[in-house]
PDB file of N, CA and C in Angstrom:
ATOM      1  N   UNK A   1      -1.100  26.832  19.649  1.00  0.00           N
ATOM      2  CA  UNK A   1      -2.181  25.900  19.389  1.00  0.00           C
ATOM      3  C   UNK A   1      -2.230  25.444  17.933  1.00  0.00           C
ATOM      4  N   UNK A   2      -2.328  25.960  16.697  1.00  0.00           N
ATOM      5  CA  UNK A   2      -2.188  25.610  15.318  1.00  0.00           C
ATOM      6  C   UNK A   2      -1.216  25.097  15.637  1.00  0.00           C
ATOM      7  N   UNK A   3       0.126  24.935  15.734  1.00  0.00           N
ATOM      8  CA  UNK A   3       1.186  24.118  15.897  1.00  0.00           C
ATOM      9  C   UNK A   3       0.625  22.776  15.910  1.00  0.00           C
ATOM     10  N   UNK A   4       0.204  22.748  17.195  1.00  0.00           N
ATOM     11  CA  UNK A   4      -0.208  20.875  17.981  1.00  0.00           C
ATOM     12  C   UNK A   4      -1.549  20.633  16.933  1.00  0.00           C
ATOM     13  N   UNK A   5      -2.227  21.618  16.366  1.00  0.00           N
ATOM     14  CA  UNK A   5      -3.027  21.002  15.569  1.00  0.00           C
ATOM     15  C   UNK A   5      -2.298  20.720  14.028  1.00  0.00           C
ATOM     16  N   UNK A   6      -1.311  21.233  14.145  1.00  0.00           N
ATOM     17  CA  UNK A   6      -0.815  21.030  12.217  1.00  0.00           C
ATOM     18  C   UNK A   6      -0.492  19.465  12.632  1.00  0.00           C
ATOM     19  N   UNK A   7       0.260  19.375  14.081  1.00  0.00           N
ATOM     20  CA  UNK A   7       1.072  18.067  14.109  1.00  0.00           C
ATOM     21  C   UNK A   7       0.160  17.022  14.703  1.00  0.00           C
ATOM     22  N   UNK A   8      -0.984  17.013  15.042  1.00  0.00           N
ATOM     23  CA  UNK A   8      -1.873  16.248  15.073  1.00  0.00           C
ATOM     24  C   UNK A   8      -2.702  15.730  13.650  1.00  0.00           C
ATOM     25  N   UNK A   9      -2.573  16.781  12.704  1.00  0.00           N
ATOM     26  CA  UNK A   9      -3.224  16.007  11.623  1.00  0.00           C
ATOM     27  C   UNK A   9      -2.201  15.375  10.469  1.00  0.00           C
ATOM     28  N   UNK A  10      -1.014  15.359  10.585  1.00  0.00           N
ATOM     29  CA  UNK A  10       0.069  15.000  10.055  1.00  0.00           C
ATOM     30  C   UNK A  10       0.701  13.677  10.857  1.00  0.00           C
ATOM     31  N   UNK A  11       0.331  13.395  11.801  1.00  0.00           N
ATOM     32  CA  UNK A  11       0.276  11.967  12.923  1.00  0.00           C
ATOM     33  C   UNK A  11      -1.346  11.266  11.957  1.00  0.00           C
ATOM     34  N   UNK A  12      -2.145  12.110  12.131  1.00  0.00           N
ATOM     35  CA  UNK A  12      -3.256  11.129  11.654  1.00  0.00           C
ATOM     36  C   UNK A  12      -3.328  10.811  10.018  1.00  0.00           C
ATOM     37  N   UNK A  13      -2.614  11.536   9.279  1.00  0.00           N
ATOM     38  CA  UNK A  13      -2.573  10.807   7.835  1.00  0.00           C
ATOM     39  C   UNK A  13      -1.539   9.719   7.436  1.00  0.00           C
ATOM     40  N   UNK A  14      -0.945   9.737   8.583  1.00  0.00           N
ATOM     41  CA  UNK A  14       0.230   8.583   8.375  1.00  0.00           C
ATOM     42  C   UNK A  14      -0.062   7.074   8.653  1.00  0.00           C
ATOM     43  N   UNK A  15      -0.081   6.444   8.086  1.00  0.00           N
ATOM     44  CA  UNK A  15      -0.102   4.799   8.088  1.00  0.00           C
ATOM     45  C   UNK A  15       0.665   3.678   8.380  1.00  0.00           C
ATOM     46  N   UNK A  16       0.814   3.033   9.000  1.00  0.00           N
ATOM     47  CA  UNK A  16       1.661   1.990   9.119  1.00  0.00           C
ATOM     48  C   UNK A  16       1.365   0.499   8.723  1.00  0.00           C
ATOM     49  N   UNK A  17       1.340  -0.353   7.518  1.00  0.00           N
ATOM     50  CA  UNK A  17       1.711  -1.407   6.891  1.00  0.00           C
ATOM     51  C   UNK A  17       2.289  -2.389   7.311  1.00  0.00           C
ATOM     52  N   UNK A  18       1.701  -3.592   7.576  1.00  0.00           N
ATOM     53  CA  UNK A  18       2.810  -4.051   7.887  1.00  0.00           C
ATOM     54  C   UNK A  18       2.101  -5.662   6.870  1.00  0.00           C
ATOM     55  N   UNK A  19       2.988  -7.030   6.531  1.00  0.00           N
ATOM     56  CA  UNK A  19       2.733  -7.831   5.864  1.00  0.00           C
ATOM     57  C   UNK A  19       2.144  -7.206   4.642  1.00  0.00           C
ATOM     58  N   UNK A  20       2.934  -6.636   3.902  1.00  0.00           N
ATOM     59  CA  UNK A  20       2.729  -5.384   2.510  1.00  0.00           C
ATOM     60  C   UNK A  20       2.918  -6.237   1.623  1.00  0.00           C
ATOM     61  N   UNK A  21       2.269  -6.247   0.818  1.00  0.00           N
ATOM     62  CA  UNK A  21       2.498  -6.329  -0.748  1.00  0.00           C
ATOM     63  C   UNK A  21       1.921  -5.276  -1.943  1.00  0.00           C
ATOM     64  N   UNK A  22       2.879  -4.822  -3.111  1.00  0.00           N
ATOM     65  CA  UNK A  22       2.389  -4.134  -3.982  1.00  0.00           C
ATOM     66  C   UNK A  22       1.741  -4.391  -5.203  1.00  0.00           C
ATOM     67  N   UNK A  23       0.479  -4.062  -5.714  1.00  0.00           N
ATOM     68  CA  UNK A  23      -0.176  -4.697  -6.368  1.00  0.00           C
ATOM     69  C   UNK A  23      -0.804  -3.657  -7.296  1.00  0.00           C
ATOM     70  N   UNK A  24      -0.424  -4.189  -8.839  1.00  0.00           N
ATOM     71  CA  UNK A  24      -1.338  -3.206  -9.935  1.00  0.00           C
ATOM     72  C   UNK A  24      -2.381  -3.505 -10.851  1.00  0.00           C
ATOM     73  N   UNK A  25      -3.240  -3.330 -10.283  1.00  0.00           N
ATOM     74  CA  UNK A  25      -4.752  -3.594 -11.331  1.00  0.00           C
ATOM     75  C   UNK A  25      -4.660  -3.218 -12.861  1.00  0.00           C
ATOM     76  N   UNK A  26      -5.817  -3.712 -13.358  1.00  0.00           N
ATOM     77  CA  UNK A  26      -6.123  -3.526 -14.625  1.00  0.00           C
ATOM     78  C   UNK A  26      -5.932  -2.058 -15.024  1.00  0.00           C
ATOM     79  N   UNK A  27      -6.200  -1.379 -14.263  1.00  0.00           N
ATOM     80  CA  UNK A  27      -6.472   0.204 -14.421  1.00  0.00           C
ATOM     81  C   UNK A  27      -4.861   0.872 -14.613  1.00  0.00           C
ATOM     82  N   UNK A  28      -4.184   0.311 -13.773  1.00  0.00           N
ATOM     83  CA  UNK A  28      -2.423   0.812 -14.311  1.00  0.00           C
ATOM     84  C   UNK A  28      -2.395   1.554 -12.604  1.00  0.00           C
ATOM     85  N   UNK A  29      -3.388   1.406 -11.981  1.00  0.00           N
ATOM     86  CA  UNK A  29      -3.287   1.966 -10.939  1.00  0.00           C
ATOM     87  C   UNK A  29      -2.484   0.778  -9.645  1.00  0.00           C
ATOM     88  N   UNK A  30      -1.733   1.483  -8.800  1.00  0.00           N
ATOM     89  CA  UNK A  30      -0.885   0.736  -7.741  1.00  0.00           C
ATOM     90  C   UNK A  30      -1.784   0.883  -6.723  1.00  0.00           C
ATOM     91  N   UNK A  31      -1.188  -0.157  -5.651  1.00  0.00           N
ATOM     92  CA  UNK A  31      -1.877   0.011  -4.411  1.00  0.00           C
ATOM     93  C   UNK A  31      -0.888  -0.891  -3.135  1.00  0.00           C
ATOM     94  N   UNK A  32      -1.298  -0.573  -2.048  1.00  0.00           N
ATOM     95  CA  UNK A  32      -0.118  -1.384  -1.108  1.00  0.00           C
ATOM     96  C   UNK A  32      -1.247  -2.084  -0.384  1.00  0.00           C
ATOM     97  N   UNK A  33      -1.352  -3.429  -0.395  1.00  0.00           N
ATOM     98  CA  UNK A  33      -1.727  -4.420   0.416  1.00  0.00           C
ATOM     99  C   UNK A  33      -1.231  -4.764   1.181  1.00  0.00           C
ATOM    100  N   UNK A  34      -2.298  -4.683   3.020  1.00  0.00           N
ATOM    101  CA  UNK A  34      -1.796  -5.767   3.793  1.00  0.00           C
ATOM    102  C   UNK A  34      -2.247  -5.156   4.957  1.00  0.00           C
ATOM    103  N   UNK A  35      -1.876  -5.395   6.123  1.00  0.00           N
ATOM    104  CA  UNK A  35      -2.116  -5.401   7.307  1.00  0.00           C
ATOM    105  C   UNK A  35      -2.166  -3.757   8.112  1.00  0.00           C
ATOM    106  N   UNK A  36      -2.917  -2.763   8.179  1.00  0.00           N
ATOM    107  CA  UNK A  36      -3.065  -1.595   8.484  1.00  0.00           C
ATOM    108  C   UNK A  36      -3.362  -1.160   9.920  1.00  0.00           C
ATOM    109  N   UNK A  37      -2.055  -0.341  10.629  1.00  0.00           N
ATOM    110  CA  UNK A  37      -2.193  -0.316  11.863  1.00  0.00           C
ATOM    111  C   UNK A  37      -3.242   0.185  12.490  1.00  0.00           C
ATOM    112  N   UNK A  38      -3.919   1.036  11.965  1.00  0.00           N
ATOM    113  CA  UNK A  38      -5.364   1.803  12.364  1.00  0.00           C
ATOM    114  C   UNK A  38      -6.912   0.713  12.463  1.00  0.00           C
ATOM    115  N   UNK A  39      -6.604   0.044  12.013  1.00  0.00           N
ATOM    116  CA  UNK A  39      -7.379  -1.090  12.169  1.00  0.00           C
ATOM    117  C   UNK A  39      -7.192  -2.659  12.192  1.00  0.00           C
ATOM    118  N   UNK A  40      -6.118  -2.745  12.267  1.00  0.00           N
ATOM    119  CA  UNK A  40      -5.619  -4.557  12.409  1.00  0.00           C
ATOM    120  C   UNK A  40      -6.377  -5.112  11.874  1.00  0.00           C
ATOM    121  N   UNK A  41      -6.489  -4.739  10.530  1.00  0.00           N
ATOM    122  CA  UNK A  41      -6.946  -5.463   9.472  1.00  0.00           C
ATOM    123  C   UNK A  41      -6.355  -5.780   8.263  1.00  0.00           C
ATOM    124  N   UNK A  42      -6.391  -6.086   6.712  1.00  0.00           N
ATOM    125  CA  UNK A  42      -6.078  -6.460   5.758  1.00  0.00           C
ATOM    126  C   UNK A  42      -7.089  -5.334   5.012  1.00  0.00           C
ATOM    127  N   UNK A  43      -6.349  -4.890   4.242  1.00  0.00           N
ATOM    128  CA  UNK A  43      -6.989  -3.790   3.309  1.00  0.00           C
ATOM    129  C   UNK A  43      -6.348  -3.724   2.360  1.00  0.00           C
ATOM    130  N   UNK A  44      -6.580  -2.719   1.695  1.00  0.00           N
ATOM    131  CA  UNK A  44      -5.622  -1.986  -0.005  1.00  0.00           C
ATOM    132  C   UNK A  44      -5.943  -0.447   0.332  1.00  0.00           C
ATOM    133  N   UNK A  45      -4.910  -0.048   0.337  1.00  0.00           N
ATOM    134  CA  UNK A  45      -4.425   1.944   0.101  1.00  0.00           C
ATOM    135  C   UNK A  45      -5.311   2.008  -1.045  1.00  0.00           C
ATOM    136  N   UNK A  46      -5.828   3.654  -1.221  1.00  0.00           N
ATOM    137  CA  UNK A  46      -6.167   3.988  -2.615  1.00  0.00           C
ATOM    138  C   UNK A  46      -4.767   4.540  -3.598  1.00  0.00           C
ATOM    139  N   UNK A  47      -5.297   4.139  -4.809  1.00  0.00           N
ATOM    140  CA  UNK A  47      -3.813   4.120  -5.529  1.00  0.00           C
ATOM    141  C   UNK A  47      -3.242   5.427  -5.170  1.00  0.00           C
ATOM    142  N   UNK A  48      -1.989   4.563  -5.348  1.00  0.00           N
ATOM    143  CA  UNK A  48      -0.417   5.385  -4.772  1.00  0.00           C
ATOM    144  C   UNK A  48      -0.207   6.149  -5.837  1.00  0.00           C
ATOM    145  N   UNK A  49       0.604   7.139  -5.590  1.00  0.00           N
ATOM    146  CA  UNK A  49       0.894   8.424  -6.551  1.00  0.00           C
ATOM    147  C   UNK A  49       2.543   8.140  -6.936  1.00  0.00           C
ATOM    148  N   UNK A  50       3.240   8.231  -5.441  1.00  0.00           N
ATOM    149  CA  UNK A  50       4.311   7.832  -5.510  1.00  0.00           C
ATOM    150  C   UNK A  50       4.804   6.918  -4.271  1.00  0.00           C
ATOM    151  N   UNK A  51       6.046   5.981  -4.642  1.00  0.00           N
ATOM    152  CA  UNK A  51       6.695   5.420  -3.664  1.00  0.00           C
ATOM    153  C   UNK A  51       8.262   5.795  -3.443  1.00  0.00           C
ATOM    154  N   UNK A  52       8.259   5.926  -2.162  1.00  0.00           N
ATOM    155  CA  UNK A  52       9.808   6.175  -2.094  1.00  0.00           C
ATOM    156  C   UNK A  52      10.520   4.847  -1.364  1.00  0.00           C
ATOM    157  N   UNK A  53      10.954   4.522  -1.680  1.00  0.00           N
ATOM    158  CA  UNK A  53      12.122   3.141  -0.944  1.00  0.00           C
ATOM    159  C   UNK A  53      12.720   3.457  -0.086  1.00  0.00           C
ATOM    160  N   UNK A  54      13.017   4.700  -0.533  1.00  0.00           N
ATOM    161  CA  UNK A  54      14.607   4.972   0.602  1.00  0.00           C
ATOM    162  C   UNK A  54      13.893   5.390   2.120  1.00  0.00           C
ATOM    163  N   UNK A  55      12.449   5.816   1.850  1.00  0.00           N
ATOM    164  CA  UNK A  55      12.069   6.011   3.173  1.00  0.00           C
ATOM    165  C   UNK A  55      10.824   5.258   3.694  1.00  0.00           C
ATOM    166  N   UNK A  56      10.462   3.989   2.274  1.00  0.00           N
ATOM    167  CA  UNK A  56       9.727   2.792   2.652  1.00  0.00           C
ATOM    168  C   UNK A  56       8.473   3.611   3.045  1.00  0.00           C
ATOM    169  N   UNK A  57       8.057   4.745   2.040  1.00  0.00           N
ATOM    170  CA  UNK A  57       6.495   5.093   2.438  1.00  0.00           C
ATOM    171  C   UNK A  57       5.716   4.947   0.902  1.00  0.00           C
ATOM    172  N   UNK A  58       4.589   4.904   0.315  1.00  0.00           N
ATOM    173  CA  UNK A  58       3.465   4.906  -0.252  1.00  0.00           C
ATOM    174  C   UNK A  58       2.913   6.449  -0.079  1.00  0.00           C
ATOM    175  N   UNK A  59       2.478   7.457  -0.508  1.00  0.00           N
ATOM    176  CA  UNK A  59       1.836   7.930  -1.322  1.00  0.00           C
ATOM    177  C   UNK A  59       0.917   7.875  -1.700  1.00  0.00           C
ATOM    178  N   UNK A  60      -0.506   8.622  -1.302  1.00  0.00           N
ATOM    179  CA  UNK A  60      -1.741   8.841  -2.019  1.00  0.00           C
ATOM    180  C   UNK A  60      -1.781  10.490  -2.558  1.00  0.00           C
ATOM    181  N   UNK A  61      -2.921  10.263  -3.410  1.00  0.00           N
ATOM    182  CA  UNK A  61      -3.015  11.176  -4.344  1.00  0.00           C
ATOM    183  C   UNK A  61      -3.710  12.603  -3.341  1.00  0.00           C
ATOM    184  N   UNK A  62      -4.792  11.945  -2.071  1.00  0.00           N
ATOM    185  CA  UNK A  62      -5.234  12.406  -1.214  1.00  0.00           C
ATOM    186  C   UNK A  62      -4.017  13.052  -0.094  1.00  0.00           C
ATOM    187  N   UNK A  63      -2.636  12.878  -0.215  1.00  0.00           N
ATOM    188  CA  UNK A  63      -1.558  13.139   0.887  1.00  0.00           C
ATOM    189  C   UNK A  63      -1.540  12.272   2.052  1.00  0.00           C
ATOM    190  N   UNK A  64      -2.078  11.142   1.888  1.00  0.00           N
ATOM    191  CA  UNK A  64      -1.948  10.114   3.007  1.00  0.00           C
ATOM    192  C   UNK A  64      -0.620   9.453   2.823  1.00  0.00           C
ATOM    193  N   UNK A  65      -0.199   9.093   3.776  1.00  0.00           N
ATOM    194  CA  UNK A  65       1.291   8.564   3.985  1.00  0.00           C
ATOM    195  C   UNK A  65       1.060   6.929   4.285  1.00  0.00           C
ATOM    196  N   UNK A  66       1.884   6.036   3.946  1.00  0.00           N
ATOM    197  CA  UNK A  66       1.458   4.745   4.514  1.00  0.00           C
ATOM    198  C   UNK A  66       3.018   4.216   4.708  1.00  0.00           C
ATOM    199  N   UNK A  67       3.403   3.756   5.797  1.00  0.00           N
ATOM    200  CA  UNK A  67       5.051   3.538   5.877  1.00  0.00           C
ATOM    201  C   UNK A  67       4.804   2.049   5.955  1.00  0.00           C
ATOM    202  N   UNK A  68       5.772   1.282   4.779  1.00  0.00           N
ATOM    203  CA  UNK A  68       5.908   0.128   5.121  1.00  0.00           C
ATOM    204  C   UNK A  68       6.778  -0.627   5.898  1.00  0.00           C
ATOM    205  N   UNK A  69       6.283  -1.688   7.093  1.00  0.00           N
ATOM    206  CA  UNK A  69       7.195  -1.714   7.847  1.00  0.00           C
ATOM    207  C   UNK A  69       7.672  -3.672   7.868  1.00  0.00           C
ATOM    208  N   UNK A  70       9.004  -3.451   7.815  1.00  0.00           N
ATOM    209  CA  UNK A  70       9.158  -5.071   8.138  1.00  0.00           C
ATOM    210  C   UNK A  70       8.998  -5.582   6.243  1.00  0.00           C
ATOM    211  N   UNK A  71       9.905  -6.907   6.309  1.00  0.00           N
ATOM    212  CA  UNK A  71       9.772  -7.523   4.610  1.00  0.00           C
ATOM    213  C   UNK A  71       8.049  -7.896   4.084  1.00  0.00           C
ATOM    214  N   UNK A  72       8.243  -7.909   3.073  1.00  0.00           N
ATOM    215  CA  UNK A  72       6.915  -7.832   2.308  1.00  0.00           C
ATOM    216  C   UNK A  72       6.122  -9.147   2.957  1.00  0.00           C
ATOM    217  N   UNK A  73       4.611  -9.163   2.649  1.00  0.00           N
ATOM    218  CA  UNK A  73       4.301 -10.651   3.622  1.00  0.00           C
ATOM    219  C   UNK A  73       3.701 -11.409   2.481  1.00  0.00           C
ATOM    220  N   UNK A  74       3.046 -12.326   2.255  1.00  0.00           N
ATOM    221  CA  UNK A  74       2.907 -13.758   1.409  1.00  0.00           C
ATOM    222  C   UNK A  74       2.525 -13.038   0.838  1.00  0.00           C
ATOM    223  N   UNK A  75       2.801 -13.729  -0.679  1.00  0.00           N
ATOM    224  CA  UNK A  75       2.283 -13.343  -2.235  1.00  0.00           C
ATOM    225  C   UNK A  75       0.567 -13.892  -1.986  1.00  0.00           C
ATOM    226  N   UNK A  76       0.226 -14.701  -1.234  1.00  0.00           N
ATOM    227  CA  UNK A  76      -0.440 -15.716  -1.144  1.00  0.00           C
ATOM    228  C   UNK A  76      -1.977 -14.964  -0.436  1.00  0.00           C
ATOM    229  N   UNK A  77      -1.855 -14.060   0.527  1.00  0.00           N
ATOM    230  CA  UNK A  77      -2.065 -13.313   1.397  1.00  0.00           C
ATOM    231  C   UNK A  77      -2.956 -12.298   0.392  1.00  0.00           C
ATOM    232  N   UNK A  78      -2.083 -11.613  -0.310  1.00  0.00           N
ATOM    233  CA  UNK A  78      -2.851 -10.661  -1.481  1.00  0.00           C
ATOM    234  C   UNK A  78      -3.800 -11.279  -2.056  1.00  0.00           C
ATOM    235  N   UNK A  79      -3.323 -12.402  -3.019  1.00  0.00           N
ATOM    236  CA  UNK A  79      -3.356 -12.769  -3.806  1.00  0.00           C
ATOM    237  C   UNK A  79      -5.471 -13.100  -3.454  1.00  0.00           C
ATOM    238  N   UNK A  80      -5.390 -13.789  -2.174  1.00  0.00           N
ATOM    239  CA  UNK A  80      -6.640 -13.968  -1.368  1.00  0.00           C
ATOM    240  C   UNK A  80      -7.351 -13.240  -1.328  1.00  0.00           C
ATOM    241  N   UNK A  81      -6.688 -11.735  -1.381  1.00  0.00           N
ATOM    242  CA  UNK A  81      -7.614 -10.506  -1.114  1.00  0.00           C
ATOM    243  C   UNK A  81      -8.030 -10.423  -2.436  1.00  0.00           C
ATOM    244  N   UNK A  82      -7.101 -10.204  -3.619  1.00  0.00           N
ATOM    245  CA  UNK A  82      -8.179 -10.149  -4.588  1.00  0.00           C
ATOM    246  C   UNK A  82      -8.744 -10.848  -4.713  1.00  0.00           C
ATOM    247  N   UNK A  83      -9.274 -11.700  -4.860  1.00  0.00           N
ATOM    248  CA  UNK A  83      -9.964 -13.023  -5.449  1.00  0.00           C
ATOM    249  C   UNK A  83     -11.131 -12.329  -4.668  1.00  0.00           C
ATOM    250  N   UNK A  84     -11.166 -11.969  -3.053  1.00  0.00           N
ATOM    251  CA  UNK A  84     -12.372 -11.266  -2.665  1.00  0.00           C
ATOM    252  C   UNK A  84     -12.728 -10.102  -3.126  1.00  0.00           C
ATOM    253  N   UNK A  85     -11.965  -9.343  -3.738  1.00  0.00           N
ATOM    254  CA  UNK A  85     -12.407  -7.809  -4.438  1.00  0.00           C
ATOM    255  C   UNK A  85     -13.115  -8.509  -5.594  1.00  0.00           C
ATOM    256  N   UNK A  86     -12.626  -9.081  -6.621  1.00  0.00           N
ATOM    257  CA  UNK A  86     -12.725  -9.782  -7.765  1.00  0.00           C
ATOM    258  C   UNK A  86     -14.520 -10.036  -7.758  1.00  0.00           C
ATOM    259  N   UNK A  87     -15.206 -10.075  -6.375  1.00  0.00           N
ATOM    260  CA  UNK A  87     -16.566 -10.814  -6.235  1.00  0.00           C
ATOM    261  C   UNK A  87     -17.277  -9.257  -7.171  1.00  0.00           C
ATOM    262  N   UNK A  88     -16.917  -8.304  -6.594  1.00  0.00           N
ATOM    263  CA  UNK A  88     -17.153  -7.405  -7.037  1.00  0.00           C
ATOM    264  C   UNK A  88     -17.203  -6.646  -8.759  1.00  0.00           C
ATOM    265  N   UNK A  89     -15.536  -7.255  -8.584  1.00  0.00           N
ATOM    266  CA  UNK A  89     -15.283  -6.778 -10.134  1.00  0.00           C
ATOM    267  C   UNK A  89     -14.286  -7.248 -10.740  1.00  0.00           C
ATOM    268  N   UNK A  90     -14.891  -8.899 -11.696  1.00  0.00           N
ATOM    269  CA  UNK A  90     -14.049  -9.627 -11.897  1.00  0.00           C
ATOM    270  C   UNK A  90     -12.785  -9.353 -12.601  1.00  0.00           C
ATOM    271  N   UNK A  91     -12.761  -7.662 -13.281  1.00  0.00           N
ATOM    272  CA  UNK A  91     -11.446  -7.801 -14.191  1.00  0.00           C
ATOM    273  C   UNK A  91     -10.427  -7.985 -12.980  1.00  0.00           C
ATOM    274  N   UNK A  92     -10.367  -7.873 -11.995  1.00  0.00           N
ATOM    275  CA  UNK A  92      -9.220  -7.504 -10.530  1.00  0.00           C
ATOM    276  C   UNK A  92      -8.597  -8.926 -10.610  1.00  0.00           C
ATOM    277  N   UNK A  93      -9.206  -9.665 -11.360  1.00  0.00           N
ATOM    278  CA  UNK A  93      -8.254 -10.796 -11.006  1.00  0.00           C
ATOM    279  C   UNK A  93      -7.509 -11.270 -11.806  1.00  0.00           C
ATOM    280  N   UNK A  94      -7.016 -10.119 -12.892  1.00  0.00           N
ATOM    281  CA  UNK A  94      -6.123  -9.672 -13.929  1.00  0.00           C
ATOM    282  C   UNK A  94      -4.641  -9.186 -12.604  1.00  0.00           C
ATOM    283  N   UNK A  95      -5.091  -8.443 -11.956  1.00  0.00           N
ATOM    284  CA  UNK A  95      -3.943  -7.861 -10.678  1.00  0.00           C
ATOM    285  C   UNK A  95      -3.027  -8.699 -11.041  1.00  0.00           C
ATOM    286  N   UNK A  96      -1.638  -7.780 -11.089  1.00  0.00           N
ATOM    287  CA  UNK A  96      -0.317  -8.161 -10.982  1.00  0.00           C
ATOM    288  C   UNK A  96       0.332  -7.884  -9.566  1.00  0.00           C
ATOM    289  N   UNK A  97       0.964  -8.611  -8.947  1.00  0.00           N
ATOM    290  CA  UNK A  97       1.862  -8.385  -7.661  1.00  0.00           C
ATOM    291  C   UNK A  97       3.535  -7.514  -8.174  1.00  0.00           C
ATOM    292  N   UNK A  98       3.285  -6.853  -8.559  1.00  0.00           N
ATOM    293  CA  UNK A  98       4.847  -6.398  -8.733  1.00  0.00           C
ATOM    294  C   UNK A  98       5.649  -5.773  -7.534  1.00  0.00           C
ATOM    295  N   UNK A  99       5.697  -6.644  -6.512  1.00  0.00           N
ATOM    296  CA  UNK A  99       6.542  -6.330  -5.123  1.00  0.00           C
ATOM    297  C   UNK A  99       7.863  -6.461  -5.420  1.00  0.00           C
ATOM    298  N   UNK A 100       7.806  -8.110  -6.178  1.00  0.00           N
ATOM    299  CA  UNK A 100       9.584  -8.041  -6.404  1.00  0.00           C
ATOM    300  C   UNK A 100      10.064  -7.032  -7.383  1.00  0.00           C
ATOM    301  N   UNK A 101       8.939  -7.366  -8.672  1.00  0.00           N
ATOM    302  CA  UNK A 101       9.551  -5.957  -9.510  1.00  0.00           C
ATOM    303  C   UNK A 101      10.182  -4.633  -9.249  1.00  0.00           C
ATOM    304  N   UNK A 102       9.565  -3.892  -8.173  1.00  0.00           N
ATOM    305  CA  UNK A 102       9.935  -2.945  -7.943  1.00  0.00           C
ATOM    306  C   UNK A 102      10.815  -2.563  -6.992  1.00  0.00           C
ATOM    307  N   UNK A 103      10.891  -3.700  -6.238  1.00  0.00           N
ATOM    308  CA  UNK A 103      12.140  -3.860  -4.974  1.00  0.00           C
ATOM    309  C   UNK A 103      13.319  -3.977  -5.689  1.00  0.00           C
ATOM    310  N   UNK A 104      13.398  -4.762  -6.723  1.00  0.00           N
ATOM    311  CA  UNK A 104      14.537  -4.794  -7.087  1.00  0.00           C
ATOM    312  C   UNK A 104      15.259  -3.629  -8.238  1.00  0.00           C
ATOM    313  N   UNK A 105      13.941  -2.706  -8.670  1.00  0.00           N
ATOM    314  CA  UNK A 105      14.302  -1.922  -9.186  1.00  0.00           C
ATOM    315  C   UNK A 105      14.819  -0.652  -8.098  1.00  0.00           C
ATOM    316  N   UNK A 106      14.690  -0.921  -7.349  1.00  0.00           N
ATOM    317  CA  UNK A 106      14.565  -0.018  -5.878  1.00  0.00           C
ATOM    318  C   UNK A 106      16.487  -0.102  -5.563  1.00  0.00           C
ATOM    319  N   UNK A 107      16.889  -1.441  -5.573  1.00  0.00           N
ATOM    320  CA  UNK A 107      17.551  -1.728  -5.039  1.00  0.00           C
ATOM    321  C   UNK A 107      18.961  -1.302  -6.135  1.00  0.00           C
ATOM    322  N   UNK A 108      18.261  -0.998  -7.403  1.00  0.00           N
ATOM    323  CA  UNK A 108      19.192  -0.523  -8.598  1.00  0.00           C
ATOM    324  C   UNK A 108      19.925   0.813  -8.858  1.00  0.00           C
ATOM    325  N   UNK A 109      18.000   1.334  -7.896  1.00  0.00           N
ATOM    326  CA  UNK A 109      18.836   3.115  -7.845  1.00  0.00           C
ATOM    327  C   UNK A 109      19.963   3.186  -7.358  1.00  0.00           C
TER     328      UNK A 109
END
């Protein structure tokens, strides 16, 4: 029984992404934008700790997993979302998209 419960809560911290983009606020903090299978919605992860490429997951500081799936989706898409965070707290619309940045640093390792 602990078994099916370790692997039931290790199914539920995992995420699936899809139309992703990566995005870093004022704060220096990252985050993965976009389309979240648990709710078929448009959201932002809480900042990422680490990313791995090679296995296309995100990283929270909390141990949540978020796998990105499929090529990144419109710059355009994010870009929308902040402008709605921004209502909140205008420095956000300082946010940098560094998706390509880091893909291609990805692609260097």
């Amino acid at each position: 029984m602990p078994t099916v419960i370790a692997l039931r809560s290790a199914q539920v911290k995992q995420r699936y992404v899809e139309n992703w983009r990566l995005l870093e606020t004022y704060r220096g903090e990252r985050h993965i934008v976009g389309r979240f299978s648990d709710t078929g919605r448009y959201w932002a992860t809480p900042p990422i700790s680490q990313l791995d490429f090679a296995r296309r997951r995100g990283f929270t500081l909390d141990g949540r997993q978020f796998l990105l799936v499929g090529a990144p989706g419109p710059a355009a898409a994010a870009e929308y979302f902040v402008s709605l965070c921004a209502v909140f707290d205008e420095c956000l619309l300082t946010t940098k998209d560094v998706t390509a940045e880091l893909l291609s640093h990805a692609r260097g390792i």
